[in-house]
C-alpha atoms as a PDB file:
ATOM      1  CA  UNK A   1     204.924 257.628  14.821  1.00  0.00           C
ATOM      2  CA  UNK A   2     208.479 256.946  16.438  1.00  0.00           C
ATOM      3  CA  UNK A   3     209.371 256.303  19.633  1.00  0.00           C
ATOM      4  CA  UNK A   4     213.246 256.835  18.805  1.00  0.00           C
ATOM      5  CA  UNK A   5     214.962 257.269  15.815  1.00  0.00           C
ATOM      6  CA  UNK A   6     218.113 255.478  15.384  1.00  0.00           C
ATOM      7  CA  UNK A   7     220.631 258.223  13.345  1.00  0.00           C
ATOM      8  CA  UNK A   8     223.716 255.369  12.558  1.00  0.00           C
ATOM      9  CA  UNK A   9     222.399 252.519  10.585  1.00  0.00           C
ATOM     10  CA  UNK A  10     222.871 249.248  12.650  1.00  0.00           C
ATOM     11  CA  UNK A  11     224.793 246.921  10.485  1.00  0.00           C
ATOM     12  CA  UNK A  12     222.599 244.115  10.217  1.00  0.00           C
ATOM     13  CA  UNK A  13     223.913 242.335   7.160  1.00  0.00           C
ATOM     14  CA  UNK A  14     227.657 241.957   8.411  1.00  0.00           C
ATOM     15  CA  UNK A  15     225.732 239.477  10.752  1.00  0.00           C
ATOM     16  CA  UNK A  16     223.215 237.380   7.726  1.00  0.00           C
ATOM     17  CA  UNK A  17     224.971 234.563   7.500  1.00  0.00           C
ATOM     18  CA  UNK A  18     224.940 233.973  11.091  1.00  0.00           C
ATOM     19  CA  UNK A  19     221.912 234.765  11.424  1.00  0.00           C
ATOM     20  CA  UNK A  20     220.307 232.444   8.484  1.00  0.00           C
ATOM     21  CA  UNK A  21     223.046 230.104   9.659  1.00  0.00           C
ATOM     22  CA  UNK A  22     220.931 230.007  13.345  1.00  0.00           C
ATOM     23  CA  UNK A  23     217.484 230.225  11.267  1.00  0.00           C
ATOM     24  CA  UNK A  24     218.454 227.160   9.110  1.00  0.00           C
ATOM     25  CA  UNK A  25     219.615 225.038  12.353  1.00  0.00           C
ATOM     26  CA  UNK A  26     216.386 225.653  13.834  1.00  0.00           C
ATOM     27  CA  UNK A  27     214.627 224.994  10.817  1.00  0.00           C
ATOM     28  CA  UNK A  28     216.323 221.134  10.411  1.00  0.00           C
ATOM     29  CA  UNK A  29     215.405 220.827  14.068  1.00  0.00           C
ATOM     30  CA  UNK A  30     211.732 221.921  13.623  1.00  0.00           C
ATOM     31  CA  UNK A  31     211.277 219.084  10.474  1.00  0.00           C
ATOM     32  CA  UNK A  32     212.976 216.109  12.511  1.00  0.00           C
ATOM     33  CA  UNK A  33     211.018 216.850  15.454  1.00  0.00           C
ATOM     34  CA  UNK A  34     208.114 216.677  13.248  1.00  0.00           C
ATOM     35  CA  UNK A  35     209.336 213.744  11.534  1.00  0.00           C
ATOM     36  CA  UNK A  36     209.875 211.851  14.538  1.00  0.00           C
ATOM     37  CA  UNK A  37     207.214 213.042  17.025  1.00  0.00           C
ATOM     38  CA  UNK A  38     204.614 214.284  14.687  1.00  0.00           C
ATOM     39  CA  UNK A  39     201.612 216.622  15.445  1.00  0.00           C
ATOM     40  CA  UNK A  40     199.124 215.612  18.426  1.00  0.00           C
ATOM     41  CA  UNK A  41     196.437 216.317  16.518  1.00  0.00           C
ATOM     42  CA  UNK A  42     193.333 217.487  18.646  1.00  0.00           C
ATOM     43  CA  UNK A  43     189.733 215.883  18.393  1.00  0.00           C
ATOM     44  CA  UNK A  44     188.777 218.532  15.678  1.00  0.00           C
ATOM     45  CA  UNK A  45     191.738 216.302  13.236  1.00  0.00           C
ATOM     46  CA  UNK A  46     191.349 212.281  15.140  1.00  0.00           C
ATOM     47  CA  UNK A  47     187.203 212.645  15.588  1.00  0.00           C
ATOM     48  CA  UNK A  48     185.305 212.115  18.510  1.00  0.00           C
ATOM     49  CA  UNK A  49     182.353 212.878  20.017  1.00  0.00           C
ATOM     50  CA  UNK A  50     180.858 216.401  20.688  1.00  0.00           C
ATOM     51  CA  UNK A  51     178.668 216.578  23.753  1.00  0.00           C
ATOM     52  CA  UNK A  52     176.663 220.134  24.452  1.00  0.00           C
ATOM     53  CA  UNK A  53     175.573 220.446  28.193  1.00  0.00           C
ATOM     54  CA  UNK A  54     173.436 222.926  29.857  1.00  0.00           C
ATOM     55  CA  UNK A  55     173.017 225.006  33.484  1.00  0.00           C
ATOM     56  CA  UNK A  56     170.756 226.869  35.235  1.00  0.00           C
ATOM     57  CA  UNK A  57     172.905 229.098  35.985  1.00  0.00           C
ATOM     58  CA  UNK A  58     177.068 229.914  34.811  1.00  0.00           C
ATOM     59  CA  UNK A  59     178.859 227.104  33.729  1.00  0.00           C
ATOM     60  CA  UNK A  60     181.754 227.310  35.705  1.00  0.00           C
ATOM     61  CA  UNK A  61     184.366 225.185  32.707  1.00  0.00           C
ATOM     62  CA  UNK A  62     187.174 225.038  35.336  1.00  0.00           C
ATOM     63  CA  UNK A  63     184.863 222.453  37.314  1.00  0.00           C
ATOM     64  CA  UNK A  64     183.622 220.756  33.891  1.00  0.00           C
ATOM     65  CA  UNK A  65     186.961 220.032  33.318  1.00  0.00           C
ATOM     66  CA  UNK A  66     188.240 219.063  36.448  1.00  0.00           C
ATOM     67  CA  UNK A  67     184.982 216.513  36.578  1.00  0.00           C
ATOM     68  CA  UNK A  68     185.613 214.939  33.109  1.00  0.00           C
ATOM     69  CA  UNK A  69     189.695 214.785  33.908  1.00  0.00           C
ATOM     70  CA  UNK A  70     189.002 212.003  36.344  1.00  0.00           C
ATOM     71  CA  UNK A  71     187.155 209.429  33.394  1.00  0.00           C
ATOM     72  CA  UNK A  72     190.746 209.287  32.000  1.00  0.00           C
ATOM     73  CA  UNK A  73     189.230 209.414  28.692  1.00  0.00           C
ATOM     74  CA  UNK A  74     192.692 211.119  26.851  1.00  0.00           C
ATOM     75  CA  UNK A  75     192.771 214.918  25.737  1.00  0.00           C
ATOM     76  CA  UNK A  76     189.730 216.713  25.236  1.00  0.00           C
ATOM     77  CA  UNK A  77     188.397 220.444  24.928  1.00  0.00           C
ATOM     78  CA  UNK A  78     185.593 222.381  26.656  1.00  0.00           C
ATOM     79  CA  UNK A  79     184.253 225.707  25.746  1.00  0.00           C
ATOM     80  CA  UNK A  80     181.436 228.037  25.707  1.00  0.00           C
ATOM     81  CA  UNK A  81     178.867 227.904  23.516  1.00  0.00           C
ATOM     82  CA  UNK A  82     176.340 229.932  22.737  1.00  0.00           C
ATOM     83  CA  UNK A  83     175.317 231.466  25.897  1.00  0.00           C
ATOM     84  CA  UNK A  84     177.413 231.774  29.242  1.00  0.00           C
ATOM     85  CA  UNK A  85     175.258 228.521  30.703  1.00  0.00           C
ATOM     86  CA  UNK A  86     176.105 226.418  27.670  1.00  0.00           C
ATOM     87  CA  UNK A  87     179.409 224.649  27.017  1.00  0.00           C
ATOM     88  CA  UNK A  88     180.660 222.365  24.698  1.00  0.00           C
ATOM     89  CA  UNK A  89     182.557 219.170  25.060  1.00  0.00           C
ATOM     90  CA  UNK A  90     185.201 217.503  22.601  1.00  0.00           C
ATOM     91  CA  UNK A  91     185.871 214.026  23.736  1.00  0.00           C
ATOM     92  CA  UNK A  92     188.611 211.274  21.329  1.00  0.00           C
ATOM     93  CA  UNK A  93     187.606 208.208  20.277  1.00  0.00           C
ATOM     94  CA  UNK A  94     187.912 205.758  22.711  1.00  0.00           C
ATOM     95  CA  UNK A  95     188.207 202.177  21.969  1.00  0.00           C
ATOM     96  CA  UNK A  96     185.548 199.747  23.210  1.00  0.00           C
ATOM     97  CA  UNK A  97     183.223 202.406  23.850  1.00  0.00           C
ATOM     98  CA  UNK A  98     180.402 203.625  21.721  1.00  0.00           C
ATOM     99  CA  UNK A  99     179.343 207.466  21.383  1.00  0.00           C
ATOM    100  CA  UNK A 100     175.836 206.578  23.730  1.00  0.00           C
ATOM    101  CA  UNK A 101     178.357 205.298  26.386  1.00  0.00           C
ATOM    102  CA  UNK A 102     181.251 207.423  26.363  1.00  0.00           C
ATOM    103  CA  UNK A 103     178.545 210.831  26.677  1.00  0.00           C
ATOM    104  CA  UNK A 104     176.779 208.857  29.794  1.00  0.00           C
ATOM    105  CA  UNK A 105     179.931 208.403  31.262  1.00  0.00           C
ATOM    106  CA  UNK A 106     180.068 212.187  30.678  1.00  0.00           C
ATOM    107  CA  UNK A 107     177.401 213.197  32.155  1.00  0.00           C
ATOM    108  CA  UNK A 108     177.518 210.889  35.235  1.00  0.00           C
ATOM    109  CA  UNK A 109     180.458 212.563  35.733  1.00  0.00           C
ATOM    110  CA  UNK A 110     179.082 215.782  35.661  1.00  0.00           C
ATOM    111  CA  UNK A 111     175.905 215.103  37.231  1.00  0.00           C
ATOM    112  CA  UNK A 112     177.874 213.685  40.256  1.00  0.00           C
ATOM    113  CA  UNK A 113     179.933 217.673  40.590  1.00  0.00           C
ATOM    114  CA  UNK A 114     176.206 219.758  39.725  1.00  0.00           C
ATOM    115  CA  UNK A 115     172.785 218.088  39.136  1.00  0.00           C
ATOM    116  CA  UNK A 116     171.899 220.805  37.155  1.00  0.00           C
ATOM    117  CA  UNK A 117     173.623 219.467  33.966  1.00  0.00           C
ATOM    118  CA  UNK A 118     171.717 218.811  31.194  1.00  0.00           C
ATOM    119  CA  UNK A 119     172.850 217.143  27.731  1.00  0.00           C
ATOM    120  CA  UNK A 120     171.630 219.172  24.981  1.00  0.00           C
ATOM    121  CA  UNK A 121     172.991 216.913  21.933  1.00  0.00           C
ATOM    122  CA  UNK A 122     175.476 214.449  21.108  1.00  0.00           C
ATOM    123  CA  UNK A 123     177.471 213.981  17.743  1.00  0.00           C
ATOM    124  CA  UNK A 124     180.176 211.715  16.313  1.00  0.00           C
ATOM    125  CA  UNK A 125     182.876 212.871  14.433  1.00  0.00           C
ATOM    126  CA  UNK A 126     184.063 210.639  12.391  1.00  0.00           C
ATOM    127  CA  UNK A 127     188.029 210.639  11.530  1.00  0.00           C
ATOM    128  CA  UNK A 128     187.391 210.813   7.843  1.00  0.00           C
ATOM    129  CA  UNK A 129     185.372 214.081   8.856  1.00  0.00           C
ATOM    130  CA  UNK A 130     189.101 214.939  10.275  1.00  0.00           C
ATOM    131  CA  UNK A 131     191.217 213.750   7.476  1.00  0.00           C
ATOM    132  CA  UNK A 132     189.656 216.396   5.242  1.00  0.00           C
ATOM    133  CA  UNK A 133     189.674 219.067   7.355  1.00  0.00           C
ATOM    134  CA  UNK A 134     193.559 218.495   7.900  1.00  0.00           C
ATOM    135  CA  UNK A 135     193.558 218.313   4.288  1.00  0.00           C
ATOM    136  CA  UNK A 136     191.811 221.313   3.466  1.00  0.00           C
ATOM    137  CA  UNK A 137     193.708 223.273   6.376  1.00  0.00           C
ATOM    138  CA  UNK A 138     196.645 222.059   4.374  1.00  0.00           C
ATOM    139  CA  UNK A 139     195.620 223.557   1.182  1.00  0.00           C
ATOM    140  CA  UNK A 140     194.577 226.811   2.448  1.00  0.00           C
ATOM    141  CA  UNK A 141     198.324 227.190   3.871  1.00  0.00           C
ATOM    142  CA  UNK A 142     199.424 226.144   0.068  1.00  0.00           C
ATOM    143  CA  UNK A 143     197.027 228.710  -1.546  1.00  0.00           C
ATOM    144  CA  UNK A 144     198.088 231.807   1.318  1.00  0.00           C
ATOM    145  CA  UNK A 145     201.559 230.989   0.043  1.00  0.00           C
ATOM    146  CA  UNK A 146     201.080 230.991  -3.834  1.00  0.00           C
ATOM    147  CA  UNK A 147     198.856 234.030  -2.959  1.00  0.00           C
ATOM    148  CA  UNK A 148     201.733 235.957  -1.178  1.00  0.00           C
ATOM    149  CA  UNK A 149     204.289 234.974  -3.611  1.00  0.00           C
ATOM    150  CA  UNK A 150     202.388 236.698  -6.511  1.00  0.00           C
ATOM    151  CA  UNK A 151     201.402 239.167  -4.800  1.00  0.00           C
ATOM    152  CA  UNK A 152     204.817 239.972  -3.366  1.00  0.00           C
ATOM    153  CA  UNK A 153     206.421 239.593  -7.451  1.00  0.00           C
ATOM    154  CA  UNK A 154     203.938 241.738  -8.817  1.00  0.00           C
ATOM    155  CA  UNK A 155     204.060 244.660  -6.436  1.00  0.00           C
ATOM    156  CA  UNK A 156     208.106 244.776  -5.791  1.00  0.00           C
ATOM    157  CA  UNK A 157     210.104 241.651  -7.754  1.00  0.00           C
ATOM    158  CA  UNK A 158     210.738 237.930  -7.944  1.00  0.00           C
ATOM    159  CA  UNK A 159     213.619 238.147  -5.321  1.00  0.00           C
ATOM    160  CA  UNK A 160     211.556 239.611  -2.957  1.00  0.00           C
ATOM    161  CA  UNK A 161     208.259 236.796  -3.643  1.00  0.00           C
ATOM    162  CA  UNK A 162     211.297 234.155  -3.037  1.00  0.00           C
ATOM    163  CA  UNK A 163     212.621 235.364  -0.152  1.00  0.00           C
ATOM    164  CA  UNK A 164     209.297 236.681   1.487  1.00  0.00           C
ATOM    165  CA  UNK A 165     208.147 232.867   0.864  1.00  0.00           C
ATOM    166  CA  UNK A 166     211.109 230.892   2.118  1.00  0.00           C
ATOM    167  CA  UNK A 167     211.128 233.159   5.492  1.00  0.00           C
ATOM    168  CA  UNK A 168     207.027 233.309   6.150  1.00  0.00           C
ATOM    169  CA  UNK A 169     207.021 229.268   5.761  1.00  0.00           C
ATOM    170  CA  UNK A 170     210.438 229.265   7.989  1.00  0.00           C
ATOM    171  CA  UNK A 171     207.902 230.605  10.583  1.00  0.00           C
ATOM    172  CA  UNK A 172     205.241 228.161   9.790  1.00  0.00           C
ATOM    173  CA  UNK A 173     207.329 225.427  10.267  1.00  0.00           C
ATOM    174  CA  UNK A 174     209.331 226.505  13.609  1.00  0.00           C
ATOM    175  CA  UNK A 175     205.897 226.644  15.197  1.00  0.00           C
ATOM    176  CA  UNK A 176     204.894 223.602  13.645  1.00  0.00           C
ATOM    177  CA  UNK A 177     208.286 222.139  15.340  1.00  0.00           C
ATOM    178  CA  UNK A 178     207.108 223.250  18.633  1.00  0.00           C
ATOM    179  CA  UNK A 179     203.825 221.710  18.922  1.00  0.00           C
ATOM    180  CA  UNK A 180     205.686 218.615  17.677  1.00  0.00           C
ATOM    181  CA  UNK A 181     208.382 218.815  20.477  1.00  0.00           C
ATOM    182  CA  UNK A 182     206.222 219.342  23.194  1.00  0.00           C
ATOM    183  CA  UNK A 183     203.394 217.580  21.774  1.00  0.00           C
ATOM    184  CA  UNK A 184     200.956 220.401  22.419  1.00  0.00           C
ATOM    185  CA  UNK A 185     197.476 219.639  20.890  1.00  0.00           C
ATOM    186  CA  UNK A 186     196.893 220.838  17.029  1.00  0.00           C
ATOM    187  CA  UNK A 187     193.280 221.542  16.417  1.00  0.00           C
ATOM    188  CA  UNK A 188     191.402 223.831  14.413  1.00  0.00           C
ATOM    189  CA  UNK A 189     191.965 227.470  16.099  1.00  0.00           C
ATOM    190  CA  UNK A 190     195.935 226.599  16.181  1.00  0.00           C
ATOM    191  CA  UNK A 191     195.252 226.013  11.982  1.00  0.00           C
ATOM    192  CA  UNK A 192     193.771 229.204  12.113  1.00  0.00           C
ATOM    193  CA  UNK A 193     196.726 231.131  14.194  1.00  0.00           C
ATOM    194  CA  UNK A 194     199.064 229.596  12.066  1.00  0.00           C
ATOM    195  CA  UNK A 195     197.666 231.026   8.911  1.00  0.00           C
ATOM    196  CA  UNK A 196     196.852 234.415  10.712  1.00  0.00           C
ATOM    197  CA  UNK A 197     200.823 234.364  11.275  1.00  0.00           C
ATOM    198  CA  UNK A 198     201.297 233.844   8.039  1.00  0.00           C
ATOM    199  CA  UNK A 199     200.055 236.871   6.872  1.00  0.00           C
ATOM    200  CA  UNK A 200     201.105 239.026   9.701  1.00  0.00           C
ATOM    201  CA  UNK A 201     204.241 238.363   9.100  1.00  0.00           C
ATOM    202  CA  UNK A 202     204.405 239.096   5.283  1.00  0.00           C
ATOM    203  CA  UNK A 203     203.006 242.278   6.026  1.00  0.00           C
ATOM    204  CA  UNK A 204     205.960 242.926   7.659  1.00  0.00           C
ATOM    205  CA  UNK A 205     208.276 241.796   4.742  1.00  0.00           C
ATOM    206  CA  UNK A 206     206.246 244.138   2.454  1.00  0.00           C
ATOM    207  CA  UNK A 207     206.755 247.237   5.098  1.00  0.00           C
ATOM    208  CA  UNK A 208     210.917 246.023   4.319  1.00  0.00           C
ATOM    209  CA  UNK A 209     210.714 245.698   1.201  1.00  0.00           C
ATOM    210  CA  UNK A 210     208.722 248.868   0.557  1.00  0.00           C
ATOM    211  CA  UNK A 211     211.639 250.975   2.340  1.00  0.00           C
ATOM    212  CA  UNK A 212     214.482 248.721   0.316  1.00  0.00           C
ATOM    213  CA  UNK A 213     212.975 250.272  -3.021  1.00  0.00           C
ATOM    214  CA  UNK A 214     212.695 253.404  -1.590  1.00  0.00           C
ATOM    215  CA  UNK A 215     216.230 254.087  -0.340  1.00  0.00           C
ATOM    216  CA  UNK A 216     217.459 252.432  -3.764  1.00  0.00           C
ATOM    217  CA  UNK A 217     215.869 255.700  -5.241  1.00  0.00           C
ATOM    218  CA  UNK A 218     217.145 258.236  -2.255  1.00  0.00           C
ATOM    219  CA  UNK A 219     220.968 256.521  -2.090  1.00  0.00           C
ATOM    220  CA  UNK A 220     222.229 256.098  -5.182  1.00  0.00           C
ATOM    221  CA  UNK A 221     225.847 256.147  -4.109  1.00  0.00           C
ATOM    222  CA  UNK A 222     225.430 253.370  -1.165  1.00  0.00           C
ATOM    223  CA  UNK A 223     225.616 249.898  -1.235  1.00  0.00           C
ATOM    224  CA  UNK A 224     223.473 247.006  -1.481  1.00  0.00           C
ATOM    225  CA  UNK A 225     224.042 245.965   2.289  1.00  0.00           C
ATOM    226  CA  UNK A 226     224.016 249.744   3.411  1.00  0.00           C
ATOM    227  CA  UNK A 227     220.653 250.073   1.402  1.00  0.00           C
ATOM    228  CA  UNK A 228     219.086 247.418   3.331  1.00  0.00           C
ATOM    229  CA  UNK A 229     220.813 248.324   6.653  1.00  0.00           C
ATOM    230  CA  UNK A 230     219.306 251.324   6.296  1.00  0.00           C
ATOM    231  CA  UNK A 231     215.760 249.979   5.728  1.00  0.00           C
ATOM    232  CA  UNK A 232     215.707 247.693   8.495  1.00  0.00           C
ATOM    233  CA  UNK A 233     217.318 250.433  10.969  1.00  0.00           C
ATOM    234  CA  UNK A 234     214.633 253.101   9.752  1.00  0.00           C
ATOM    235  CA  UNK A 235     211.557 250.852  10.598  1.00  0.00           C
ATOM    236  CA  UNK A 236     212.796 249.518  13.436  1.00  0.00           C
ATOM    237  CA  UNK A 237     210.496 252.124  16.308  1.00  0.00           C
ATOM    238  CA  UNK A 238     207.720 251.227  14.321  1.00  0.00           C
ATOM    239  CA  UNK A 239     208.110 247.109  14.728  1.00  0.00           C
ATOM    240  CA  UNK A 240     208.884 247.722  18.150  1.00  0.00           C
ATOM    241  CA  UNK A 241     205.079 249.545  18.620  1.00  0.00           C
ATOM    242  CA  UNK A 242     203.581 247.490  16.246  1.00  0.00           C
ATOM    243  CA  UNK A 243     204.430 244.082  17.058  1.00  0.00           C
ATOM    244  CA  UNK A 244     205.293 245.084  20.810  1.00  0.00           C
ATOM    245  CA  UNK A 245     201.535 245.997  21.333  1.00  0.00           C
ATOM    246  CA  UNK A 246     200.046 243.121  19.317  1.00  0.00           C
ATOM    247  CA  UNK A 247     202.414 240.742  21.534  1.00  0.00           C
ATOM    248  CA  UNK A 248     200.910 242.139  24.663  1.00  0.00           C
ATOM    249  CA  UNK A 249     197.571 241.215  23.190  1.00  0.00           C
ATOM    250  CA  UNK A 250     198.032 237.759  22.321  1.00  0.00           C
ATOM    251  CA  UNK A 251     199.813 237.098  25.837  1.00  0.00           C
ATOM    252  CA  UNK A 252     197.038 238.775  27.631  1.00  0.00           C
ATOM    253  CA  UNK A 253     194.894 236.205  25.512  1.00  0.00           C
ATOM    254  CA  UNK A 254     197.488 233.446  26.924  1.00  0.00           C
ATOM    255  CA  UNK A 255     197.826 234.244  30.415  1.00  0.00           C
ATOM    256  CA  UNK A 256     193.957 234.920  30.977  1.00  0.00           C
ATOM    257  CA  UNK A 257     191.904 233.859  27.770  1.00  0.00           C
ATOM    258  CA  UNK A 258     191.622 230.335  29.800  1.00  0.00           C
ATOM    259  CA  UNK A 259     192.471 226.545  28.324  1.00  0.00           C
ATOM    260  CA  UNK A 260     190.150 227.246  25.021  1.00  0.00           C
ATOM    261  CA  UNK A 261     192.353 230.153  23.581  1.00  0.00           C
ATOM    262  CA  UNK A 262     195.948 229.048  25.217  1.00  0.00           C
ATOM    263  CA  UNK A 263     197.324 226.848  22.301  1.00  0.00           C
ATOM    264  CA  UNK A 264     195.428 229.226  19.579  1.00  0.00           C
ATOM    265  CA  UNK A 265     197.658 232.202  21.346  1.00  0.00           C
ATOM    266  CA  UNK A 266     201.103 230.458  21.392  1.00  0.00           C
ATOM    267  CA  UNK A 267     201.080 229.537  18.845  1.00  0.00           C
ATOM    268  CA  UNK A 268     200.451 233.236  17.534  1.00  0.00           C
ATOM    269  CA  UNK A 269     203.163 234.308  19.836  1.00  0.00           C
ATOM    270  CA  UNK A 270     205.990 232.023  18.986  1.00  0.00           C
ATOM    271  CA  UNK A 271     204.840 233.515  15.653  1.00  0.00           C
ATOM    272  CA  UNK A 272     205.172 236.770  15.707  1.00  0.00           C
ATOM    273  CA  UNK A 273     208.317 236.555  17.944  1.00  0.00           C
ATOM    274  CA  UNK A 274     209.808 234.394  15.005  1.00  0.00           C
ATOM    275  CA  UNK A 275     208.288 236.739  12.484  1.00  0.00           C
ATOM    276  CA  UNK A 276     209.941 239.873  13.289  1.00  0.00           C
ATOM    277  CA  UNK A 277     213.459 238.223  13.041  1.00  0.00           C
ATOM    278  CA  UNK A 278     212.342 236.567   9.991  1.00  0.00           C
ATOM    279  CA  UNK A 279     210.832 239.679   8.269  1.00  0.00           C
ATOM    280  CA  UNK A 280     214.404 241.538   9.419  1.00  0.00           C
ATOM    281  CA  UNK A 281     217.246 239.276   8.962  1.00  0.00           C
ATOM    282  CA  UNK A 282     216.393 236.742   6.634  1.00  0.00           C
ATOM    283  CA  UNK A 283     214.102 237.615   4.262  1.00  0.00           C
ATOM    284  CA  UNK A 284     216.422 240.953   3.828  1.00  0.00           C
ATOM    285  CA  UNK A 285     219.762 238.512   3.696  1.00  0.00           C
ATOM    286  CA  UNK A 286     218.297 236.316   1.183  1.00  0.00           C
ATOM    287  CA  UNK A 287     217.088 239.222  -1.098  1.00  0.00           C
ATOM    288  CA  UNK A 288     220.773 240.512  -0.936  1.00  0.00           C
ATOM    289  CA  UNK A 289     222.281 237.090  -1.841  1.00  0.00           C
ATOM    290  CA  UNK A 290     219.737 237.087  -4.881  1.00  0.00           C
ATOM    291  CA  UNK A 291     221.685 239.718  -6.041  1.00  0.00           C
ATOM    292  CA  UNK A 292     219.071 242.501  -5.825  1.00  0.00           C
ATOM    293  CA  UNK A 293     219.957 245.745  -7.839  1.00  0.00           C
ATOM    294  CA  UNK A 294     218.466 249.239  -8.406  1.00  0.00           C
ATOM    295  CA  UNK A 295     217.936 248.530 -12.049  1.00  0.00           C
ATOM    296  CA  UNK A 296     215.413 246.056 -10.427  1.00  0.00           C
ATOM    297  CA  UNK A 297     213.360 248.319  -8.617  1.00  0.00           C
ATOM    298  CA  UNK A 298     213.868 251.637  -9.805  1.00  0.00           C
ATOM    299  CA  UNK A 299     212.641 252.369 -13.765  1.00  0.00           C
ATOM    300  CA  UNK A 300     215.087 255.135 -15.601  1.00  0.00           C
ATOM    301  CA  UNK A 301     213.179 258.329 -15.560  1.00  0.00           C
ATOM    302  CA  UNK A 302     212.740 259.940 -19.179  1.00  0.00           C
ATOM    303  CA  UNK A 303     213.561 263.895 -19.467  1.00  0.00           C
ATOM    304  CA  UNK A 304     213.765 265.995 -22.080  1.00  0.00           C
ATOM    305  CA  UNK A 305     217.377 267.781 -22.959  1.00  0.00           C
ATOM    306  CA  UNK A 306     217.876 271.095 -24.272  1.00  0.00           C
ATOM    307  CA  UNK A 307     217.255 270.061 -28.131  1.00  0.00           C
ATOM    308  CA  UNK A 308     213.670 268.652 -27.509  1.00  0.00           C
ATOM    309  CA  UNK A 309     215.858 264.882 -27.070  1.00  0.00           C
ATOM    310  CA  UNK A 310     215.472 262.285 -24.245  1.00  0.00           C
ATOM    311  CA  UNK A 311     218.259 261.478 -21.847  1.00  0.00           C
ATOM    312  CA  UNK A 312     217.606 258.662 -19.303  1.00  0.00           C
ATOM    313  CA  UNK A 313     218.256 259.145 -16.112  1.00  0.00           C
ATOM    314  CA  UNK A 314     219.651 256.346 -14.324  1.00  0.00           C
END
């Protein structure tokens, strides 16, 4: 489905190398930022304790947090759990103070805003619990990567695996760079939005790439740079509908999903904002500076002349 169609190819590739030049500026920026500042990592990464309360009614989390804000007790999380009166409670490590003391301090708190409160459990997190589950996020981003790249080389060519790569992981790293510049809080569900990003936004490489090989086969007398002009021009409607409408999603999940979801849906929409341009402008720039060629997509076709002999076709 189309919205518009575009009839004169937009000429995307006289503009790469300022584009990539603009990609790889941010790119530095995103590593020294993370170099310097570093992640915040949330309590799912540092430990801490987990605390599960109860109501009689709603918990209202708004006033949860607002009660536990005033122990000064660093960043923590509160969310629902299981049922609409349950919530749970992520609270850091704080020194000088034991797990039994830091959850009554909790729940005085909380007592003091609604007597209804109950404490349902309390567990310790240790930070080695953290370390390897930074560790193993890390090496399911390392395996998603190795996965696309031979995925990516088997179905189209190497070029393509190398360039889909280098411009997926320039998106994993620019929203990396964020959280480190503004030291938002990087816990578990922003792991998971990164990695979601990840593959969203190969799937748009492969859509590219997919209309690249095809217009190498439909115009045989054009260019390199007009072939993939051409490609990016002719899906542009559809990335306007497709990530257009999953952008309204995620901020709808941003402006209204409350403090649980917000980090887990900016971080999916700096990604998909940086995806598209990614997807469009350099992954397609670097597969042109590869050196891509039809001979590398398209197979000769074998027919039969006159005499019963084979010509090939280029």
């Amino acid at each position: 489905m189309e919205f518009f169609r575009i009839k004169r190819d937009i000429p995307f590739m006289r503009h790469a190398l300022v584009f990539n030049v603009i990609s790889a500026i941010t790119f530095l920026l995103a590593v020294l930022f993370l170099a310097i500042r570093g992640l915040n990592l949330g309590v799912d990464f540092r430990g801490g304790t987990l605390i599960e309360i109860a109501y009689d009614h709603s918990a209202d989390l708004g006033r949860v947090r607002a009660a536990i804000d005033k122990l000064n007790l660093g960043e923590f999380a509160v969310q629902s759990f299981g049922n609409a009166r349950s919530a749970l409670i992520r609270v850091p490590l704080k020194q000088g103070l034991s797990t039994a003391q830091l959850s009554e301090q909790v729940m005085t708190a909380l007592k003091g805003d609604d007597p209804t409160v109950t404490q349902q459990r309390v567990e310790f997190v240790g930070p080695q619990v953290g370390k390897e589950l930074y560790e193993n996020g890390a090496l399911a981003l390392l395996l998603v990567s190795i996965g696309i790249v031979a995925y990516l080389a088997l179905r189209f060519e190497w070029r393509f695996a190398v360039s889909a790569i280098i411009a997926n992981l320039h998106d994993v790293v620019i929203i990396l760079g964020f959280f480190a510049f503004f030291q938002w809080e990087f816990s578990l569900p922003v792991l998971a939005a990164i990695l979601a990003v990840l593959g969203y936004s190969v799937n748009e490489s492969v859509v590219i790439a997919d209309r690249i090989r095809e217009n190498f086969r439909k115009m045989r007398k054009a260019t390199v740079p007009e072939i993939i002009n051409s490609a990016i021009t002719s899906t542009l409607s559809r990335t306007i509908i497709t990530h257009g409408c999953t952008l309204m999603m995620v901020l709808s999940i941003l402006f209204f999903g409350g403090e649980t979801l917000h980090y887990f849906a900016l971080a999916l929409a700096i990604g998909i904002c940086f995806g598209i341009y990614s997807s469009a402008l350099v992954m397609a720039a670097l597969v042109m500076w590869l050196g891509v060629s039809r001979e590398d997509l398209v197979k000769p076709e074998k027919k039969a002349g006159a005499a019963g002999a084979e010509k090939i076709l280029p």
